[in-house]
PDB file of N, CA and C in Angstrom:
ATOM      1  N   UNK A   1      23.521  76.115  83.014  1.00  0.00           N
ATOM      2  CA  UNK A   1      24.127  76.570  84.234  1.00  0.00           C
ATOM      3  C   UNK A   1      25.415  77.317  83.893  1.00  0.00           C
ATOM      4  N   UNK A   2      25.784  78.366  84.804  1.00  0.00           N
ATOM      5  CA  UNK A   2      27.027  79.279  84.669  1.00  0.00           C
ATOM      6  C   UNK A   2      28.190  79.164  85.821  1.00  0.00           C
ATOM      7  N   UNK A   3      28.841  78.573  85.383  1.00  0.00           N
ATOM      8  CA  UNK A   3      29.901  78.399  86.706  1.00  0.00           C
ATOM      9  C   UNK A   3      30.926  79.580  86.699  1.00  0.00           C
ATOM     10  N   UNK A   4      31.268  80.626  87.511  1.00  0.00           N
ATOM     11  CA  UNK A   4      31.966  81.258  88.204  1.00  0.00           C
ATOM     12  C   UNK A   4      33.571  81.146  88.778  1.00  0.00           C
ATOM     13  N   UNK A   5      34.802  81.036  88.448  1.00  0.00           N
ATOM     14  CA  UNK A   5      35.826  81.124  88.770  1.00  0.00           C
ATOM     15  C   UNK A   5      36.805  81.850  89.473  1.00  0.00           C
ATOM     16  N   UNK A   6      37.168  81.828  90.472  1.00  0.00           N
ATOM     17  CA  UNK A   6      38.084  83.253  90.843  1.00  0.00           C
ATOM     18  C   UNK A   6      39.161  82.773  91.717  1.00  0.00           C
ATOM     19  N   UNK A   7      40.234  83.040  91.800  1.00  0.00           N
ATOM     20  CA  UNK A   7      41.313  82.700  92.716  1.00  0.00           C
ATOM     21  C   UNK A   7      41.823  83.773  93.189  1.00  0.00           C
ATOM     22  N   UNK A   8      42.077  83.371  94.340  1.00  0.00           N
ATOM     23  CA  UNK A   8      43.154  84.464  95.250  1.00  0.00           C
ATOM     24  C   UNK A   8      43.969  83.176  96.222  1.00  0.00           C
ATOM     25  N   UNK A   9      45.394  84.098  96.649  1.00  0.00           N
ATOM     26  CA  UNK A   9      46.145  83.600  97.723  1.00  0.00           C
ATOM     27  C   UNK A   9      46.649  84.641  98.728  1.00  0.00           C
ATOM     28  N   UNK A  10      46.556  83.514 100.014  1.00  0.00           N
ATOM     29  CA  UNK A  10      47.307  84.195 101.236  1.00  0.00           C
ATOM     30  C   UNK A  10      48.360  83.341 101.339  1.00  0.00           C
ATOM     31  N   UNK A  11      49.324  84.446 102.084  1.00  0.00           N
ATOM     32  CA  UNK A  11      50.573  83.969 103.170  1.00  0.00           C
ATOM     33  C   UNK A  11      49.674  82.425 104.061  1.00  0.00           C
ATOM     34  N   UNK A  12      50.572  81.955 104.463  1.00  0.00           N
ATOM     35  CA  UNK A  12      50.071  80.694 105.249  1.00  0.00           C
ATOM     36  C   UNK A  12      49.815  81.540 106.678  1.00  0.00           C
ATOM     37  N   UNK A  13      49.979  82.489 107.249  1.00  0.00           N
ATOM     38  CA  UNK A  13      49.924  82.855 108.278  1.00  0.00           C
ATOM     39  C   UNK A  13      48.369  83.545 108.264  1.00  0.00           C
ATOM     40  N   UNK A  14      48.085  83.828 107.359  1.00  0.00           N
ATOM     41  CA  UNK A  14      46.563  84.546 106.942  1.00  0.00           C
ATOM     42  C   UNK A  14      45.203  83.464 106.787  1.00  0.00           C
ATOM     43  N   UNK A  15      45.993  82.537 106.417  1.00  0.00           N
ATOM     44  CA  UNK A  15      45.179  81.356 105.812  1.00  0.00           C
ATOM     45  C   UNK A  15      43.693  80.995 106.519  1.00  0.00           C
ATOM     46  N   UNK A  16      43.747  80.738 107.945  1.00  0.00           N
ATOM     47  CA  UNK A  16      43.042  80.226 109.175  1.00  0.00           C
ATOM     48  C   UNK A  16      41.817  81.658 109.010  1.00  0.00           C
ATOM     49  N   UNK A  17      42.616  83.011 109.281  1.00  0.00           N
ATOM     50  CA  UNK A  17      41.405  83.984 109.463  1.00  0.00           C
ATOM     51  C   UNK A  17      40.793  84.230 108.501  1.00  0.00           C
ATOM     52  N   UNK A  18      41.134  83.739 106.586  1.00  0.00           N
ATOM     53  CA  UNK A  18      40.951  84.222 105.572  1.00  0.00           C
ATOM     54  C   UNK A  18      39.735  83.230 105.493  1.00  0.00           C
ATOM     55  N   UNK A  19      39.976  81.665 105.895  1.00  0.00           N
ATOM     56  CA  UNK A  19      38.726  81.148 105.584  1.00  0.00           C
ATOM     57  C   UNK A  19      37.602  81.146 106.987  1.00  0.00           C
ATOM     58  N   UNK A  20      37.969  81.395 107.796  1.00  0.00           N
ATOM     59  CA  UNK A  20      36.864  81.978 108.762  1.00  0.00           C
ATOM     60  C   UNK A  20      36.022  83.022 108.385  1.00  0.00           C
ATOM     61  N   UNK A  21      36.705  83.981 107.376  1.00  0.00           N
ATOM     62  CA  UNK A  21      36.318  85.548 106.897  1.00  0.00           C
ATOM     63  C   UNK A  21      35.098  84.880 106.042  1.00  0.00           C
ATOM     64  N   UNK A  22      35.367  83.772 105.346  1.00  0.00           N
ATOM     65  CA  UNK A  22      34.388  83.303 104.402  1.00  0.00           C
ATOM     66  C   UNK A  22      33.647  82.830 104.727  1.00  0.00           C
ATOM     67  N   UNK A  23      33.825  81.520 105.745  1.00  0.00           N
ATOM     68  CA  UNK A  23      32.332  80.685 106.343  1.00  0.00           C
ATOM     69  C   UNK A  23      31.944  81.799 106.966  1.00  0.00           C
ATOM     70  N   UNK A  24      32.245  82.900 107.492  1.00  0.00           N
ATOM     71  CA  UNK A  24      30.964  83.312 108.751  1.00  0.00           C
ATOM     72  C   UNK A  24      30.255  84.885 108.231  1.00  0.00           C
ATOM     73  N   UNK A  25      31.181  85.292 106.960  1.00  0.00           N
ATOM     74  CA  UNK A  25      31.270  86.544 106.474  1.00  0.00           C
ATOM     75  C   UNK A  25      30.404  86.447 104.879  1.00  0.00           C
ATOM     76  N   UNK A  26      31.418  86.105 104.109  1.00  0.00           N
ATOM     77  CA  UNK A  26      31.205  86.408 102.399  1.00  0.00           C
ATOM     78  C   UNK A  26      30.154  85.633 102.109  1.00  0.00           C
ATOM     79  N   UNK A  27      30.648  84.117 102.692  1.00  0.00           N
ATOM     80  CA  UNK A  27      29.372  83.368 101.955  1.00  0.00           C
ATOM     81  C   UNK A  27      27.870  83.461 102.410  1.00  0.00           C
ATOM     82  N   UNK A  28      27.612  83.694 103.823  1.00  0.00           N
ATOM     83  CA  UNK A  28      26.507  84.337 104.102  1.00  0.00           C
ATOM     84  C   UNK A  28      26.080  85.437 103.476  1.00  0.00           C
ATOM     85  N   UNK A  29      26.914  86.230 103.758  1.00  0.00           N
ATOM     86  CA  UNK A  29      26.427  87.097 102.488  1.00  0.00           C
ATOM     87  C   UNK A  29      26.090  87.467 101.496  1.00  0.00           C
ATOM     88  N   UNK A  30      26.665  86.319 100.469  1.00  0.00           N
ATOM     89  CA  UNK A  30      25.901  85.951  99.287  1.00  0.00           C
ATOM     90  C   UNK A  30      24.977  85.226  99.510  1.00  0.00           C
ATOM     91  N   UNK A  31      24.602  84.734 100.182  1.00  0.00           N
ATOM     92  CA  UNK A  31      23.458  83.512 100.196  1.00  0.00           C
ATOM     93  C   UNK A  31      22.505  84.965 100.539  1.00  0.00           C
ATOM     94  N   UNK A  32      22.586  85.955 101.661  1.00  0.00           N
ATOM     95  CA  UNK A  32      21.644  86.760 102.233  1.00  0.00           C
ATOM     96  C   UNK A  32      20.863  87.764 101.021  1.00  0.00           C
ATOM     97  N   UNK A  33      21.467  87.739  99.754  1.00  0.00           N
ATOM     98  CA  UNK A  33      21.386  89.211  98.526  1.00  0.00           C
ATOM     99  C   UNK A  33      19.693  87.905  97.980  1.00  0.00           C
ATOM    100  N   UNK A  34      19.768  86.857  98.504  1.00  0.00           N
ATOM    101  CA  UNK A  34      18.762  86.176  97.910  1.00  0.00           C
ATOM    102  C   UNK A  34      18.741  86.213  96.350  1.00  0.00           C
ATOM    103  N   UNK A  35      19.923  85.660  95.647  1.00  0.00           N
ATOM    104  CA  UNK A  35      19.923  86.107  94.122  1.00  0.00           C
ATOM    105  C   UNK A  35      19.134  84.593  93.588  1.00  0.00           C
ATOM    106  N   UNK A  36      18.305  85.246  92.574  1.00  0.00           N
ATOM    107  CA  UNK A  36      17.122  84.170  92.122  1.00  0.00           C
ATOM    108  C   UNK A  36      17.998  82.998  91.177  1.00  0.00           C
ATOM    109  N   UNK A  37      18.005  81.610  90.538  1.00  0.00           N
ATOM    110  CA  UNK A  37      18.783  81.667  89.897  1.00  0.00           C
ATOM    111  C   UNK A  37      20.492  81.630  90.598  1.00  0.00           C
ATOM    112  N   UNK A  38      20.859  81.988  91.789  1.00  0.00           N
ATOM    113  CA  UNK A  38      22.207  81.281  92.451  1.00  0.00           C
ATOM    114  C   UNK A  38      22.030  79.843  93.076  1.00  0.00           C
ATOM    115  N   UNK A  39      23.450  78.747  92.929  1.00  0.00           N
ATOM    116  CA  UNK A  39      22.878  77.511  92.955  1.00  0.00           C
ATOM    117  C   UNK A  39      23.932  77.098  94.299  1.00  0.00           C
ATOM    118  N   UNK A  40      24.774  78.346  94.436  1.00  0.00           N
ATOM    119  CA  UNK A  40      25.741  77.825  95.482  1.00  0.00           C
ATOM    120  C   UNK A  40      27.061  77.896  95.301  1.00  0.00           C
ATOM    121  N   UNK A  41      28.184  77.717  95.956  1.00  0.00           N
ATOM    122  CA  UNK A  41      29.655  78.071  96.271  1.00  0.00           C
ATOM    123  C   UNK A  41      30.533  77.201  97.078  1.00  0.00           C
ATOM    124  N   UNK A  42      31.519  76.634  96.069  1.00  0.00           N
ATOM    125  CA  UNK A  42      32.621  75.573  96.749  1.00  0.00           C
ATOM    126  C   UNK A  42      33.574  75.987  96.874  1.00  0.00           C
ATOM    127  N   UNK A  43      34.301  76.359  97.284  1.00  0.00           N
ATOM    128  CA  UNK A  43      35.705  76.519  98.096  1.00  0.00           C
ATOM    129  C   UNK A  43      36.803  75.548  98.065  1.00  0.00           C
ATOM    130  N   UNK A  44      38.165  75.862  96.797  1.00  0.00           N
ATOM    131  CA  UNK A  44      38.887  74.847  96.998  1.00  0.00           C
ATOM    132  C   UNK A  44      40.221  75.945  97.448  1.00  0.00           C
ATOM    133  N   UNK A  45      41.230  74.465  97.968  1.00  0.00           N
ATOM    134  CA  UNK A  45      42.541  75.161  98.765  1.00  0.00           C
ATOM    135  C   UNK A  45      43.837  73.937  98.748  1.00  0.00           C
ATOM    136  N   UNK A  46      44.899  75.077  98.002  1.00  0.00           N
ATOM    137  CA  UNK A  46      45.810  74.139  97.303  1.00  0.00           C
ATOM    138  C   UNK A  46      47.070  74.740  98.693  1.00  0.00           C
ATOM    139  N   UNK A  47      47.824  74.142  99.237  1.00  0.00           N
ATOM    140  CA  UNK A  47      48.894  74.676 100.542  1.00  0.00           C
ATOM    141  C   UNK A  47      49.966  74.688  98.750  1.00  0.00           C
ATOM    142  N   UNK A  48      50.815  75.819  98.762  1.00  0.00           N
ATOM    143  CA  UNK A  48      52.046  75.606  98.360  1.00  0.00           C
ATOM    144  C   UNK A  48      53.347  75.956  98.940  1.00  0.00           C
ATOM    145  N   UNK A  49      54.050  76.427  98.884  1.00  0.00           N
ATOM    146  CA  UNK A  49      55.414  76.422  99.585  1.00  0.00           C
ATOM    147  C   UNK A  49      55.188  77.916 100.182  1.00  0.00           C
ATOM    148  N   UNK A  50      54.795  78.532  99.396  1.00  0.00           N
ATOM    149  CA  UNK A  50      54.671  80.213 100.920  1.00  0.00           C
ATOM    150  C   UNK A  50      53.292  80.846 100.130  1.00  0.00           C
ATOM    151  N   UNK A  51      52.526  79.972 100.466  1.00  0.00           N
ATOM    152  CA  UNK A  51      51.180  80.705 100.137  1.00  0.00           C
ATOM    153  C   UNK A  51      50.278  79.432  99.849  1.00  0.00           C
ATOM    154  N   UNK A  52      49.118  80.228 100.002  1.00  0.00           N
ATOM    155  CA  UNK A  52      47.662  79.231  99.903  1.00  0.00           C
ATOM    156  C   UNK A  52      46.946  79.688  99.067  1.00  0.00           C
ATOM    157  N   UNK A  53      46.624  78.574  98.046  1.00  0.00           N
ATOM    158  CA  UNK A  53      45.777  79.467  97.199  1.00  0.00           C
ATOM    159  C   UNK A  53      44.523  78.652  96.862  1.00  0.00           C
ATOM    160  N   UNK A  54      43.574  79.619  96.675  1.00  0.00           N
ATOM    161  CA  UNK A  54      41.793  79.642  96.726  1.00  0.00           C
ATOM    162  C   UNK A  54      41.155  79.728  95.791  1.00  0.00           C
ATOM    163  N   UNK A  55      40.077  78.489  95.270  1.00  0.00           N
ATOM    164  CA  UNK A  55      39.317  78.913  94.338  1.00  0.00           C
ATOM    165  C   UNK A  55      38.130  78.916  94.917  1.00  0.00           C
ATOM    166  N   UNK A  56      37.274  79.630  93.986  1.00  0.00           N
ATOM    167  CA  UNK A  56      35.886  79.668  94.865  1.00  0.00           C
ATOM    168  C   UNK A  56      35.372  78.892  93.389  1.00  0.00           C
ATOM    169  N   UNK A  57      34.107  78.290  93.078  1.00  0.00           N
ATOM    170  CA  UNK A  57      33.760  78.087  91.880  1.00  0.00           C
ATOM    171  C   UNK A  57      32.118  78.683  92.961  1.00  0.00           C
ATOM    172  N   UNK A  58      31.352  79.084  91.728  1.00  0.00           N
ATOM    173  CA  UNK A  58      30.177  79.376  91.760  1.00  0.00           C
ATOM    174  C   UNK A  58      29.530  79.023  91.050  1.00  0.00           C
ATOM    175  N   UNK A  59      28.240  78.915  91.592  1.00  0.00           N
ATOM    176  CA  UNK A  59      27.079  78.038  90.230  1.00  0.00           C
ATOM    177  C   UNK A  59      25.759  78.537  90.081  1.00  0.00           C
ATOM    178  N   UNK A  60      25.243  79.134  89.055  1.00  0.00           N
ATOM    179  CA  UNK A  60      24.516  80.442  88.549  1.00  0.00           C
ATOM    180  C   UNK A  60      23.508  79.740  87.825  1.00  0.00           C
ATOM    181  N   UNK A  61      22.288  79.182  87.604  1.00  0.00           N
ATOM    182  CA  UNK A  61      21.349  78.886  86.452  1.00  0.00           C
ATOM    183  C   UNK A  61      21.255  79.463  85.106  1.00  0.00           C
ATOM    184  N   UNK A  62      21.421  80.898  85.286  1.00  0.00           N
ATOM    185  CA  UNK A  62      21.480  81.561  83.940  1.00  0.00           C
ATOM    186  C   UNK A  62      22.442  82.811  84.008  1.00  0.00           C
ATOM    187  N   UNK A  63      23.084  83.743  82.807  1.00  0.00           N
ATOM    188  CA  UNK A  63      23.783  85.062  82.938  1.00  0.00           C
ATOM    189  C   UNK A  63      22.940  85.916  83.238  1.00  0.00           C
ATOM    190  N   UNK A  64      21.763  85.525  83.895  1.00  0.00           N
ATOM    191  CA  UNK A  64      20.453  86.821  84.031  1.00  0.00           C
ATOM    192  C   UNK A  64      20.620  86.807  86.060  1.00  0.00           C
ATOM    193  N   UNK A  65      21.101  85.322  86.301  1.00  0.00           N
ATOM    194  CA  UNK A  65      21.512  85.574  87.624  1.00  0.00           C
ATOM    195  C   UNK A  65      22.916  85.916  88.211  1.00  0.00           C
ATOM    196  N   UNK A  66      24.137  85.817  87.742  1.00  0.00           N
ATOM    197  CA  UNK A  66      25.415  86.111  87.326  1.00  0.00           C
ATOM    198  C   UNK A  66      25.282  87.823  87.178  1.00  0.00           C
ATOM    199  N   UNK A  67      24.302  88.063  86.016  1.00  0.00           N
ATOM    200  CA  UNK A  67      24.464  89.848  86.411  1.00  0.00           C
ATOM    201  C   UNK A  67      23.084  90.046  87.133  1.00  0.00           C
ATOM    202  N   UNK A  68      22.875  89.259  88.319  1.00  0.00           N
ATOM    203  CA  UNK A  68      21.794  89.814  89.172  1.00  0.00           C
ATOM    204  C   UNK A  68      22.586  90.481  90.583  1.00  0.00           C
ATOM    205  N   UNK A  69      23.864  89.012  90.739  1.00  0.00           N
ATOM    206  CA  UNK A  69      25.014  89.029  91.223  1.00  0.00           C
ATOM    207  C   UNK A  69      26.058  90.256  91.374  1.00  0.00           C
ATOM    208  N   UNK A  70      26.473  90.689  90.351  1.00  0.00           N
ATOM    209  CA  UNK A  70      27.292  91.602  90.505  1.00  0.00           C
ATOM    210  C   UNK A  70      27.178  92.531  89.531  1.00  0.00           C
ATOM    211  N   UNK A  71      26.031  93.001  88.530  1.00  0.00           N
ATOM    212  CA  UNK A  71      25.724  93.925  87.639  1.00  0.00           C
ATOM    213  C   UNK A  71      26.446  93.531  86.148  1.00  0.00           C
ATOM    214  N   UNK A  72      25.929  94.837  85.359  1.00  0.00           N
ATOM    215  CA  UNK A  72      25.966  94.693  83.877  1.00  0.00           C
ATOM    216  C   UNK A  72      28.016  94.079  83.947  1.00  0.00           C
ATOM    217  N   UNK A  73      28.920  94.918  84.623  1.00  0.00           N
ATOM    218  CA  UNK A  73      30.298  94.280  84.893  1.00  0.00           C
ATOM    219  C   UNK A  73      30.391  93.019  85.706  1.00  0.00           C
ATOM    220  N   UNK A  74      29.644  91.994  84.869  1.00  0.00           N
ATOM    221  CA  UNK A  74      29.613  90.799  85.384  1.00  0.00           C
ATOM    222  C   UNK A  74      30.896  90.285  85.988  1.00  0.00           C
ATOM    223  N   UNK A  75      32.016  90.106  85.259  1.00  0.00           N
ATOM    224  CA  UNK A  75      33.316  89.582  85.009  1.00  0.00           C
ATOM    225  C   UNK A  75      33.819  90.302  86.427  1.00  0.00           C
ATOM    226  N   UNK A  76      33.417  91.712  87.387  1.00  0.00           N
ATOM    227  CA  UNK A  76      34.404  92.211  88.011  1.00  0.00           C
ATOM    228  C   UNK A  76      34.567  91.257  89.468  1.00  0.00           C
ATOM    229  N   UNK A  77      35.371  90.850  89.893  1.00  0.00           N
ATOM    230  CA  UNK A  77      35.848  89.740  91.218  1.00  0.00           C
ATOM    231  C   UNK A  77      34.910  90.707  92.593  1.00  0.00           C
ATOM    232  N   UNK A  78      34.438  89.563  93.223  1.00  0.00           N
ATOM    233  CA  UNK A  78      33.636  90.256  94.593  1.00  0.00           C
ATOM    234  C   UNK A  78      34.998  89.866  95.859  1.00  0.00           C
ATOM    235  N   UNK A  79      35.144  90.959  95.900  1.00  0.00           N
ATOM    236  CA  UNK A  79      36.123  90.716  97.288  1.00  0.00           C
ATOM    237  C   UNK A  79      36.078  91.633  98.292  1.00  0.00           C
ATOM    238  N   UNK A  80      35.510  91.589  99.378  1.00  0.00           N
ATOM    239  CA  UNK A  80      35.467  92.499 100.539  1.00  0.00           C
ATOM    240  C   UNK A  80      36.637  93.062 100.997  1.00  0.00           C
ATOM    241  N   UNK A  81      36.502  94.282 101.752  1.00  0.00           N
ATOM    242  CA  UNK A  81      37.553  95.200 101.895  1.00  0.00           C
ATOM    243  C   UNK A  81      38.678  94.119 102.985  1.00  0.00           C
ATOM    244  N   UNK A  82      37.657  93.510 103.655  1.00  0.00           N
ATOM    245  CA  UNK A  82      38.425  92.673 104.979  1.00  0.00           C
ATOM    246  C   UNK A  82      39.178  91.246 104.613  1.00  0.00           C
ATOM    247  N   UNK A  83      38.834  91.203 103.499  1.00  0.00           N
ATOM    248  CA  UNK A  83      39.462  90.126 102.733  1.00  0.00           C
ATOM    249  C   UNK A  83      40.673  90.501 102.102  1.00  0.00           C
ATOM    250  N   UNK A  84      40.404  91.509 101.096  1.00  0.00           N
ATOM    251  CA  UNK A  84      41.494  92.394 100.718  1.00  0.00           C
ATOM    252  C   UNK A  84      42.817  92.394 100.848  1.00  0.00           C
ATOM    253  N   UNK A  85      42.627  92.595 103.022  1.00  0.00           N
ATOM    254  CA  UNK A  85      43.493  93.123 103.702  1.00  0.00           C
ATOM    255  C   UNK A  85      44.444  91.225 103.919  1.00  0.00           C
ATOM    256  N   UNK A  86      43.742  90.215 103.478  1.00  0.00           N
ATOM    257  CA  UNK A  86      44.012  89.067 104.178  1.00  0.00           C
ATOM    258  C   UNK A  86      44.601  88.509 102.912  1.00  0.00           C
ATOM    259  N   UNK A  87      44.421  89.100 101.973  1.00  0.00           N
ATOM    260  CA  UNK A  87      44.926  88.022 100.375  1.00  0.00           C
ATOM    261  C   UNK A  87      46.425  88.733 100.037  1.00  0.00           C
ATOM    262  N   UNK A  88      47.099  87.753  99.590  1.00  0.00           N
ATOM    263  CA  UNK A  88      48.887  88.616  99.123  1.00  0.00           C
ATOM    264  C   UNK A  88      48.104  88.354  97.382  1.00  0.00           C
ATOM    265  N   UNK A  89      47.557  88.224  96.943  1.00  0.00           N
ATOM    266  CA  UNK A  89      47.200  88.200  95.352  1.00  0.00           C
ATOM    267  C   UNK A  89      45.545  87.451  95.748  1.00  0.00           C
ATOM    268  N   UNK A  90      44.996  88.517  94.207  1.00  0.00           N
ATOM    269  CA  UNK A  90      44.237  87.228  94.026  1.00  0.00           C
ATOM    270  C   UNK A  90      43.183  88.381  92.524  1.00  0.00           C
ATOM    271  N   UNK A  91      42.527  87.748  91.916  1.00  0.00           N
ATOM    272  CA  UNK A  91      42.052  87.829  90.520  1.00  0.00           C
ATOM    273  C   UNK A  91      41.220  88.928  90.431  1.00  0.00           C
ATOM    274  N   UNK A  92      41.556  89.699  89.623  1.00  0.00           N
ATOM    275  CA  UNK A  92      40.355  91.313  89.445  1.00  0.00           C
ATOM    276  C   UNK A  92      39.079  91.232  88.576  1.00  0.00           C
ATOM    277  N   UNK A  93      38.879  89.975  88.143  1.00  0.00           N
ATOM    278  CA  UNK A  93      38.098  89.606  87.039  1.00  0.00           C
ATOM    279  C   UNK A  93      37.413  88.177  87.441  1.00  0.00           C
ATOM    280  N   UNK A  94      36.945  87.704  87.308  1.00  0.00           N
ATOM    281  CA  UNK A  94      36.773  85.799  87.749  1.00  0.00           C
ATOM    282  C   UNK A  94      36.154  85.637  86.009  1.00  0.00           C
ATOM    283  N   UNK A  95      36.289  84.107  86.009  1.00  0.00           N
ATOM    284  CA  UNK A  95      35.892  83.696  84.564  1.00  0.00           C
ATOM    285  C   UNK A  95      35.008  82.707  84.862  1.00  0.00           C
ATOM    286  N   UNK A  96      34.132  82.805  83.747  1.00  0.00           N
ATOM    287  CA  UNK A  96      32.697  82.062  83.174  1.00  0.00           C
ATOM    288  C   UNK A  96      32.586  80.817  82.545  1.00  0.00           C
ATOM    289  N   UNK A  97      32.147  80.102  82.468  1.00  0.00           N
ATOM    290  CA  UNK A  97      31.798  79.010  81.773  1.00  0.00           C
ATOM    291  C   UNK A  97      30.571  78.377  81.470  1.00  0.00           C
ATOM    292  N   UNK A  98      29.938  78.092  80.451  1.00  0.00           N
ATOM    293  CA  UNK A  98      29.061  77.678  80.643  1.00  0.00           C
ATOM    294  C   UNK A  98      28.964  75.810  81.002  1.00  0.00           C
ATOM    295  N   UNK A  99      28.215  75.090  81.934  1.00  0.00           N
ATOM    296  CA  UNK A  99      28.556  74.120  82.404  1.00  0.00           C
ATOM    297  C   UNK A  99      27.705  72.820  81.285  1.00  0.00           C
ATOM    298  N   UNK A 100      28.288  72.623  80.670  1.00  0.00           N
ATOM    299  CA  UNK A 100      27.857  71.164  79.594  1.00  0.00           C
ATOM    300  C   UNK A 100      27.520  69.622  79.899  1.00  0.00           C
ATOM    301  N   UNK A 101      28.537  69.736  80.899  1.00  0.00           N
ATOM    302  CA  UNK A 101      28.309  68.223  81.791  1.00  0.00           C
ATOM    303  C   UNK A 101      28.481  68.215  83.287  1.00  0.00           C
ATOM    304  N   UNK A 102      27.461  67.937  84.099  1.00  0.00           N
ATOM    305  CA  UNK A 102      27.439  67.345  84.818  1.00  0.00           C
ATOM    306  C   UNK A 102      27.048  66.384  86.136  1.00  0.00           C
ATOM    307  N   UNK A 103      28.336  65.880  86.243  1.00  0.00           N
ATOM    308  CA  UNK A 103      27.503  64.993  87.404  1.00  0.00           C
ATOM    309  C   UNK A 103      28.479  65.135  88.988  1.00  0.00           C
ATOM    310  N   UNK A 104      29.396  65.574  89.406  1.00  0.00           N
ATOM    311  CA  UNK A 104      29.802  65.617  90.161  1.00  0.00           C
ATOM    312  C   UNK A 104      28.711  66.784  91.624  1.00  0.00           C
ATOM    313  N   UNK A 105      28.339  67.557  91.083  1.00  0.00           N
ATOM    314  CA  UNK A 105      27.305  68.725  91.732  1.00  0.00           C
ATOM    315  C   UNK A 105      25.695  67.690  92.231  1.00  0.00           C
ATOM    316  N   UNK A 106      25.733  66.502  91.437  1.00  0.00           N
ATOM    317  CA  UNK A 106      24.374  65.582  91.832  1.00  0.00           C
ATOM    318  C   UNK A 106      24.389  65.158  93.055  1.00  0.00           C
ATOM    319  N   UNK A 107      25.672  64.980  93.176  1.00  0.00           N
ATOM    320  CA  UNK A 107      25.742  64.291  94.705  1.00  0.00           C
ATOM    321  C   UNK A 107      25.663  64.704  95.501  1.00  0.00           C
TER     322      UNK A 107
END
């Protein structure tokens, strides 16, 4: 399995429409490309003192679905234009791993 990394942050004032943008927008949308080989997408969210910041982790069966995902520039970050407009930072690249152990995803 290939797990997927990427972070971005918003202003706290962005925060509310940024993850609405995702449940009703991005992640449907990845689920809709029907990529063979995608296993799914968790969403974490840390509040810090003037900003929120986001990881997405993703979970891929093989690098044959990873570049089914986003092409031979596997590594380049998927971020919609409308998101874009909603993030004060966030990662131009996301990073890979291959996943060795686990058990937390069983449950």
């Amino acid at each position: 399995m290939i797990v997927r990394i990427w972070k971005g942050t918003t202003i706290p004032e962005n925060s509310t429409k940024y993850e609405k943008l995702l449940e009703e927008v991005v992640f449907p949308g990845i689920q809709q490309k029907d990529i063979s080989g995608y296993r799914g997408i968790q969403l974490l969210k840390n509040p810090k003192e003037n900003a929120i910041e986001y990881v997405t982790i993703m979970a891929f069966e093989d690098w044959d679905a990873v570049k089914e995902f986003m092409g031979e520039d596997y590594e380049k970050s998927y971020v919609i234009d409308e998101a874009k407009m909603l993030l004060q930072t966030f990662d131009s690249r996301a990073v890979h791993y291959e996943l060795l152990h686990n058990s937390i995803f069983l449950q």
